[in-house]
Protein backbone atom coordinates (compact mmCIF):
# COMPACT_ATOMS: atom_id res chain seq x y z
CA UNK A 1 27.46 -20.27 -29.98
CA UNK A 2 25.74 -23.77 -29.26
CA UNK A 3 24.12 -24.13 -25.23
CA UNK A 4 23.07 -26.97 -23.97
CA UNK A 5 19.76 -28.11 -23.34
CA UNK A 6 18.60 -27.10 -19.87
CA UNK A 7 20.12 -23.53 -20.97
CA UNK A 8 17.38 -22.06 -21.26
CA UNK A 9 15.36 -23.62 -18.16
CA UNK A 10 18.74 -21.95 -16.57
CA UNK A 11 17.88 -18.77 -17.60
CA UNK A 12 14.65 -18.86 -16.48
CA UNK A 13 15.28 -19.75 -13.01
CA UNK A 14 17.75 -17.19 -12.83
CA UNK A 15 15.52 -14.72 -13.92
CA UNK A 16 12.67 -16.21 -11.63
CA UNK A 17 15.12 -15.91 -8.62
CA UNK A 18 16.18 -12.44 -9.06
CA UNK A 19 13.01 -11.21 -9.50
CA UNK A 20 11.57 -13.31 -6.21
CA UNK A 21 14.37 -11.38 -4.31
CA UNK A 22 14.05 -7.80 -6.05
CA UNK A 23 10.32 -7.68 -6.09
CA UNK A 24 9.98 -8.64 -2.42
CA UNK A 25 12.44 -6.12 -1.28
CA UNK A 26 11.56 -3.10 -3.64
CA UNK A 27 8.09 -3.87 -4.61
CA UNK A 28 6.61 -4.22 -7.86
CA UNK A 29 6.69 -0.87 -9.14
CA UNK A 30 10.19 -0.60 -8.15
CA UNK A 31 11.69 -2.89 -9.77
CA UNK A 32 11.77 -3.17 -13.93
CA UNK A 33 12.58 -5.76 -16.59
CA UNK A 34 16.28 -4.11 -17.04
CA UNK A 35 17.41 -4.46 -13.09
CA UNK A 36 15.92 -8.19 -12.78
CA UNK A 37 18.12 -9.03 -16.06
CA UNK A 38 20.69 -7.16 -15.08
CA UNK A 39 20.78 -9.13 -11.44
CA UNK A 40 20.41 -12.41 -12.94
CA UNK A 41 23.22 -11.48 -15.40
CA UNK A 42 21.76 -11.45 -18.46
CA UNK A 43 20.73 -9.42 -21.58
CA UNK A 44 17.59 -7.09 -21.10
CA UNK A 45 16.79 -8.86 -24.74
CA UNK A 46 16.50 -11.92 -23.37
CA UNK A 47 13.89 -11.60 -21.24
CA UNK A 48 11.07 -12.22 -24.14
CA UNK A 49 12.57 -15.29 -24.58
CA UNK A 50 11.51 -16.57 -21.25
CA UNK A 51 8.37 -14.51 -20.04
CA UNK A 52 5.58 -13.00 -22.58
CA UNK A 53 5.09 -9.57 -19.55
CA UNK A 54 6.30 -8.17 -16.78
CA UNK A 55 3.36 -9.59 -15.06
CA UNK A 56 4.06 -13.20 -16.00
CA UNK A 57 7.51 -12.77 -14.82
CA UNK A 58 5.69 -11.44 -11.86
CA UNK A 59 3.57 -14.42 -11.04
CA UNK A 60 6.44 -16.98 -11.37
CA UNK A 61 8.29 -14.88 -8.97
CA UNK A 62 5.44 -14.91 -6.38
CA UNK A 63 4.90 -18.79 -6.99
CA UNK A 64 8.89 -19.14 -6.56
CA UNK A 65 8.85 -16.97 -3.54
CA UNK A 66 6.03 -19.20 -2.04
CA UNK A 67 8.14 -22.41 -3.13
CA UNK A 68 10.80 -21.09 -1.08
CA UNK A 69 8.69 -19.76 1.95
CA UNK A 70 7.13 -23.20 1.99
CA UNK A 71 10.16 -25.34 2.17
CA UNK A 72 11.88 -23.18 5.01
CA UNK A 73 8.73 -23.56 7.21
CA UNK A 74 8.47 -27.38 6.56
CA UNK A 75 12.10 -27.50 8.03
CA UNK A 76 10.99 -25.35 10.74
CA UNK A 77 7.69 -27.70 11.32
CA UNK A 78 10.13 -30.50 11.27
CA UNK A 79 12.50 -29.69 14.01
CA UNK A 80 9.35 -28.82 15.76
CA UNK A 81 8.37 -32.05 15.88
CA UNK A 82 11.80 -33.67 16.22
CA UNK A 83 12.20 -31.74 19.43
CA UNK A 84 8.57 -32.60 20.45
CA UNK A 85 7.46 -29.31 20.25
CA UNK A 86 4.53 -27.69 18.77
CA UNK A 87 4.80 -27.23 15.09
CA UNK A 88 2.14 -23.82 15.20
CA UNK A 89 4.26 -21.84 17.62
CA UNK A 90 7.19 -22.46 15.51
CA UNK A 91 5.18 -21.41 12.25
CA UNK A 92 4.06 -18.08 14.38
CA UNK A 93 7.53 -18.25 15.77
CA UNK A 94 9.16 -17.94 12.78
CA UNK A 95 6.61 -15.61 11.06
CA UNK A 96 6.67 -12.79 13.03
CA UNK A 97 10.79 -12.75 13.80
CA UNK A 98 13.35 -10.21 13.36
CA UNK A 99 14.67 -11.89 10.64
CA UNK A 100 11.31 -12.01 8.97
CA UNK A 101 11.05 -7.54 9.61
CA UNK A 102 14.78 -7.36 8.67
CA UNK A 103 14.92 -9.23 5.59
CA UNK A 104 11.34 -9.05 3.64
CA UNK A 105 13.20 -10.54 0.11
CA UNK A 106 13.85 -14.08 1.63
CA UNK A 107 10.28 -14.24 3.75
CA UNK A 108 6.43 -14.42 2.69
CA UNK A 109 5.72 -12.39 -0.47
CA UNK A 110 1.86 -11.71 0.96
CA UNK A 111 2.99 -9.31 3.49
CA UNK A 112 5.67 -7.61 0.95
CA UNK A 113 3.34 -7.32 -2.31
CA UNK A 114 -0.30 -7.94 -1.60
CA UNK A 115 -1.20 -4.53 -1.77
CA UNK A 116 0.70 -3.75 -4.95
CA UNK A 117 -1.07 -7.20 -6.86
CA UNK A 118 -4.27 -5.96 -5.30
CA UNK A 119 -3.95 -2.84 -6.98
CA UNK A 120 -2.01 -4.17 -10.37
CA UNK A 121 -5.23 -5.29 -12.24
CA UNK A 122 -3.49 -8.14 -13.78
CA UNK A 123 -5.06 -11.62 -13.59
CA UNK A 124 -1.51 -13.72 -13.20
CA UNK A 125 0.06 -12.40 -10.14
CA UNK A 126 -3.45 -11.97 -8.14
CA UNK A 127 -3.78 -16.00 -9.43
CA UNK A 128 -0.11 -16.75 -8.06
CA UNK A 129 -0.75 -14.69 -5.09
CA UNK A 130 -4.26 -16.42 -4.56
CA UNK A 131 -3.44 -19.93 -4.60
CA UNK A 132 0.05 -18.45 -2.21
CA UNK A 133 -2.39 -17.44 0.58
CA UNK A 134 -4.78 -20.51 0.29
CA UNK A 135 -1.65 -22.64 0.65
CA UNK A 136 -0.32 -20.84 4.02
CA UNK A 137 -3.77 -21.10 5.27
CA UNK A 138 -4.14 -25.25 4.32
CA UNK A 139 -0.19 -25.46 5.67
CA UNK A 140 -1.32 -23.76 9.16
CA UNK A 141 -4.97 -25.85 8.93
CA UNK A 142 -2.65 -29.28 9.38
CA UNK A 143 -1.54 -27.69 13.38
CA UNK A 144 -4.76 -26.04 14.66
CA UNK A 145 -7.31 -27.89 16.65
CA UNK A 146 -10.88 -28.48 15.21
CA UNK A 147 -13.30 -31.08 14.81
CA UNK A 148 -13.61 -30.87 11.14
CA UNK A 149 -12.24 -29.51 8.41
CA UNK A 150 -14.20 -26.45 7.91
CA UNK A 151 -13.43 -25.11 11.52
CA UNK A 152 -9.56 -25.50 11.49
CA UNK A 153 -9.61 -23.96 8.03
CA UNK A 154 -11.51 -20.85 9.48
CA UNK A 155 -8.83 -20.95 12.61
CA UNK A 156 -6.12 -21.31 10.35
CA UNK A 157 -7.58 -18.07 8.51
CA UNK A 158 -7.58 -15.76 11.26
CA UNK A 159 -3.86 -17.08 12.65
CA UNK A 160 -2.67 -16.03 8.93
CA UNK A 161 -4.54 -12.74 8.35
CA UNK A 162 -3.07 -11.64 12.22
CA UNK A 163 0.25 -12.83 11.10
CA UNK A 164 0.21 -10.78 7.66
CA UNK A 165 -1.19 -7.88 8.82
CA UNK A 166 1.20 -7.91 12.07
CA UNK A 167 4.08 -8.30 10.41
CA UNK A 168 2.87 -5.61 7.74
CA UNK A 169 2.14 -2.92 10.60
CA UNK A 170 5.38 -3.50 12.10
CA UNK A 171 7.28 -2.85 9.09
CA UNK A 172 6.01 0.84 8.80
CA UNK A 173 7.35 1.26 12.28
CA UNK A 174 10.47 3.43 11.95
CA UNK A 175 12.87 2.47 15.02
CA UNK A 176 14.14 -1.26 15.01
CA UNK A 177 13.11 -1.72 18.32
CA UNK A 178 9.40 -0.87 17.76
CA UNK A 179 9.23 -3.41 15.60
CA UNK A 180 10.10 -6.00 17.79
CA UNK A 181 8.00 -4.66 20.68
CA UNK A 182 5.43 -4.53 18.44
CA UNK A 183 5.96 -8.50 16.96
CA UNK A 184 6.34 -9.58 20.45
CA UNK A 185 3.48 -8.45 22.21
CA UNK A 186 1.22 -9.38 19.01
CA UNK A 187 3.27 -12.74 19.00
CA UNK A 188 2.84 -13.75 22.41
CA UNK A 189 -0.98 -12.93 22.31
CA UNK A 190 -1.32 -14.65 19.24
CA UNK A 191 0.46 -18.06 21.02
CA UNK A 192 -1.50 -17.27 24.03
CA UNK A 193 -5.32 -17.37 22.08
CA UNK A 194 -4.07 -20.41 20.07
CA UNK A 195 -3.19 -22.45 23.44
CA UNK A 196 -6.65 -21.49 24.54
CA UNK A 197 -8.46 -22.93 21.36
């Protein structure tokens, strides 16, 4: 059987965007080569074909995962500005949500895997998830005051690292209403220091 030529690029992204999804919501160790293939349809055989490990497949995912992540908050920083509001409370708006705590496969893969890529040992996902983080932390440095670059990088920092480790915290809370207390009151101190900077 002859495919054509972006078959294979096809296959790939399929694969990529399975794994994105599966990893985020089950975790690393959770999830093996045979369910990704077998969510993006195709033969556990195939999967060579595309990626040379589980942790290559791995970093694509993460780097897909950011893609995706990235885009959504640029539409968010848009109609922020459209509406002549503040494009950093609609970043911290939108990253510490309910939809963010209810759906962890379609939001920020730091707060999902860090810990697990921490822990993995292998070089390509702790890359992938590297250059992820540095590229929240330059997205968020574009909306926080500072005279130079330096400073709003280091603000920029400390609004990510409260975000991620909010929004991880209030994930191991067990009632669904915890975990929007919890968001809230972090969320609304978080906007309430950033006004004051």
């Amino acid at each position: 059987m002859r495919y054509s030529p972006d078959h294979k690029d096809k296959s790939r992204d399929k694969i990529v965007a399975s794994a994105a999804r599966l990893l985020r919501r089950d975790g690393i160790d959770g999830v093996s080569i045979a369910t990704v293939m077998k969510d993006a349809g195709l033969t556990h055989g195939a999967f060579y074909a595309h990626f040379a490990s589980k942790d290559d497949m791995v970093a694509e995912a993460l780097r897909f995962g950011f893609d995706t992540s990235r885009r959504a908050t640029g539409r968010r920083v848009e109609a922020a500005e459209a509406g002549a509001s503040s494009p950093l409370r609609a970043l911290i708006e939108s990253y510490l949500s309910r939809e963010h705590i209810e759906m962890p496969w379609r939001g920020c893969p730091i707060a999902t895997l860090a810990q697990e890529v921490s822990r993995s040992g292998g070089s390509a996902p702790r890359h992938a998830m590297g250059e992820g983080l540095r590229s929240m932390v330059e997205n968020f440095a574009r909306f926080v005051p500072g005279d130079t670059p330096e400073a709003k990088r280091a603000r920029a920092t400390m609004i990510c690292t409260t975000l991620i480790g909010t929004l991880t915290a209030a994930r191991v809370l067990e009632q669904p209403e915890d975990q929007l207390a919890f968001l809230e009151a972090s969320r609304e101190a978080l906007l309430e220091s950033c006004e004051a900077l």
